[in-house]
C-alpha atoms as a PDB file:
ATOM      1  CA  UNK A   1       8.890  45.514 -37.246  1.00  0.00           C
ATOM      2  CA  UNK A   2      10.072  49.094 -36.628  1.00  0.00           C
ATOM      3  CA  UNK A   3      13.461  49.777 -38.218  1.00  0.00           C
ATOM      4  CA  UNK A   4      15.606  53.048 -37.276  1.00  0.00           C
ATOM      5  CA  UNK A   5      18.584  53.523 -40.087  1.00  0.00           C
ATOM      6  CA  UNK A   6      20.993  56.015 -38.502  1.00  0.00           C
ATOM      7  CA  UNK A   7      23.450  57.934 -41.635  1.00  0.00           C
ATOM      8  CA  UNK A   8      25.054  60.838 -41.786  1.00  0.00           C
ATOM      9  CA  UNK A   9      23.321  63.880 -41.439  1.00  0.00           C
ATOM     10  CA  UNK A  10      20.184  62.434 -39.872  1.00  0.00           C
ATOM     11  CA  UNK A  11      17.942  59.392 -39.391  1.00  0.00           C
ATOM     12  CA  UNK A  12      14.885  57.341 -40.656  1.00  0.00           C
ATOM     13  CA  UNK A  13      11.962  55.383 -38.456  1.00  0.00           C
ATOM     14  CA  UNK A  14      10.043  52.983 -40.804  1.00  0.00           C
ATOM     15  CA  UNK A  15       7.655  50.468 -40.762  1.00  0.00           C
ATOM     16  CA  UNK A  16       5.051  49.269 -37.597  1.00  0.00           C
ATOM     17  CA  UNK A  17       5.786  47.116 -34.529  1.00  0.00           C
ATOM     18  CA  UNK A  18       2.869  44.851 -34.964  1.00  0.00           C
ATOM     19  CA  UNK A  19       1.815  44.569 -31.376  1.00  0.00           C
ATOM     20  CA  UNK A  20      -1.919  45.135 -31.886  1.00  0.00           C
ATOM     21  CA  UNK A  21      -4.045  46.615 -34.425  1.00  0.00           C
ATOM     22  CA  UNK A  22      -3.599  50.320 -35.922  1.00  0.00           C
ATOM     23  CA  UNK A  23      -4.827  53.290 -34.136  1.00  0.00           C
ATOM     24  CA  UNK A  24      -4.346  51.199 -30.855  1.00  0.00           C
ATOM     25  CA  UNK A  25      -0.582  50.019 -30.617  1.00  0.00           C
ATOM     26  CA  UNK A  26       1.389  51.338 -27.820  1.00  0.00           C
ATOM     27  CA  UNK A  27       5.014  50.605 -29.134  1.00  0.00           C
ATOM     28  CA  UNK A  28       4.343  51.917 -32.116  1.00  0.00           C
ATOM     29  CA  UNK A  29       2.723  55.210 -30.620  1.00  0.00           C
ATOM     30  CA  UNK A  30       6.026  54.826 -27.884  1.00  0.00           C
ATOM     31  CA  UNK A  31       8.343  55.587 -31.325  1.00  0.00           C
ATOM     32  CA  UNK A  32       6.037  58.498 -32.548  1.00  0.00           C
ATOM     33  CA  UNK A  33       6.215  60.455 -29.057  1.00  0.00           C
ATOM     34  CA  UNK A  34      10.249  59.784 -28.719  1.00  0.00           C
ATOM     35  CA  UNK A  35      10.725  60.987 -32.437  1.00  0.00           C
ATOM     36  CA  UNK A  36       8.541  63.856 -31.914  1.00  0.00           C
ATOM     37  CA  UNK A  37      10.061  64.673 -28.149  1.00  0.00           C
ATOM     38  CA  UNK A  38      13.647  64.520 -30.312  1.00  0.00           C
ATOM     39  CA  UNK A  39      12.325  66.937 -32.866  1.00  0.00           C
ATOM     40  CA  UNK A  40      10.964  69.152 -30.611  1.00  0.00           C
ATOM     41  CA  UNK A  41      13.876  69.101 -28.271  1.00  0.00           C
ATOM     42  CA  UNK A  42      16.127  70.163 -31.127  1.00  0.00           C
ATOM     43  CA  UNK A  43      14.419  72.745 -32.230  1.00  0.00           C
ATOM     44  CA  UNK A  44      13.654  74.251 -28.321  1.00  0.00           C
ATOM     45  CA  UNK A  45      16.810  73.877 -27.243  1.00  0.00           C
ATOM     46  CA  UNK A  46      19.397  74.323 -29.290  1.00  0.00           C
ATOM     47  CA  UNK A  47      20.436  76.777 -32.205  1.00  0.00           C
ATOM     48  CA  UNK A  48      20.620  73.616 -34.755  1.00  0.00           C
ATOM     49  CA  UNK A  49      18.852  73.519 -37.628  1.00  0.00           C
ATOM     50  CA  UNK A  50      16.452  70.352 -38.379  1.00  0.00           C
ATOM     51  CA  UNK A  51      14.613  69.246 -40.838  1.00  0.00           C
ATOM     52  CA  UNK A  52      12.317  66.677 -40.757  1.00  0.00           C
ATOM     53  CA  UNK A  53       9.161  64.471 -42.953  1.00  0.00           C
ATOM     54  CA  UNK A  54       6.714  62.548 -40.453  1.00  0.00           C
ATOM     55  CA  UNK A  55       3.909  60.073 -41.873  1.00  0.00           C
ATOM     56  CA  UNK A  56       2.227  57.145 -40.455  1.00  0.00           C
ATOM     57  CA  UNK A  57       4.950  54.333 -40.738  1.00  0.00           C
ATOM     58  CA  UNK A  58       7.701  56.729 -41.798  1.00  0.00           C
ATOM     59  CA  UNK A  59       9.854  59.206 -40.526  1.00  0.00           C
ATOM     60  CA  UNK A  60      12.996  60.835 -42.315  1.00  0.00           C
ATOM     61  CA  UNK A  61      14.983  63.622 -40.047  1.00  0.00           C
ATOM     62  CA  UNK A  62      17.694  65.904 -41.459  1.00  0.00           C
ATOM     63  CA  UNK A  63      20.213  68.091 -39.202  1.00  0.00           C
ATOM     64  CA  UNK A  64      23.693  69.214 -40.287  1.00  0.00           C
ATOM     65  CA  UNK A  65      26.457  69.311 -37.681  1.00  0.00           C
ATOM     66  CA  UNK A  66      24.797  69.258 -34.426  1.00  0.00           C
ATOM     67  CA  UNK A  67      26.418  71.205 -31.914  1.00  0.00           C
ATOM     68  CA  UNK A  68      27.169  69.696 -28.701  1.00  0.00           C
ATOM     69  CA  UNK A  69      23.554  70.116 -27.081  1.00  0.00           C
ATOM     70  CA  UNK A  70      21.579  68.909 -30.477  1.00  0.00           C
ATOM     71  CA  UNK A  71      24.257  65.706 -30.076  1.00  0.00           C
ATOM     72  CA  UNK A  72      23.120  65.348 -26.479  1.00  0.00           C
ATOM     73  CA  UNK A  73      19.130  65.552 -27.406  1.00  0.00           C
ATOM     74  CA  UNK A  74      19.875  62.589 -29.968  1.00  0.00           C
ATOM     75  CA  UNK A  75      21.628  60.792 -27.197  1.00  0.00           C
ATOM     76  CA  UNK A  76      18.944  61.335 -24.322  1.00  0.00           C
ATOM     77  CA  UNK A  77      20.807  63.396 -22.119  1.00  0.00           C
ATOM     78  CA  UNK A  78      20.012  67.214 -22.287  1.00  0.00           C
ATOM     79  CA  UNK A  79      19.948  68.635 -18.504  1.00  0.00           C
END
């Protein structure tokens, strides 16, 4: 099961979905590409600063006090 823990000041991504074996499981590589499209987002887009620690089953991200268009990455709606 993949668990996403939102706190203050950032969020963490943990574990695997399970659908099929490593190296071939869509939802899990749907999670990696979404957390990686976030991060990049952030850091294209916006003046915000992020910081962020990706491994396989794990990923911890970091941002103080997104402005308006870092909150609006996060919540899927940059136009």
């Amino acid at each position: 099961m993949i668990e996403i823990r939102r706190h203050d000041g950032g969020f963490s991504i943990f574990g695997h979905a399970g659908y099929a074996e490593p190296g071939k499981d869509i939802v899990c590589a749907a999670v990696s590409a979404l957390t990686q499209a976030f991060i990049a987002s952030v850091e294209e887009l916006t003046q915000d600063k992020i910081k962020y620690n990706i491994a396989a089953g794990n990923a911890v991200i970091r941002y103080e006090n997104l402005l308006e268009r870092g909150r609006a990455t996060q919540n899927g709606k940059v136009r």
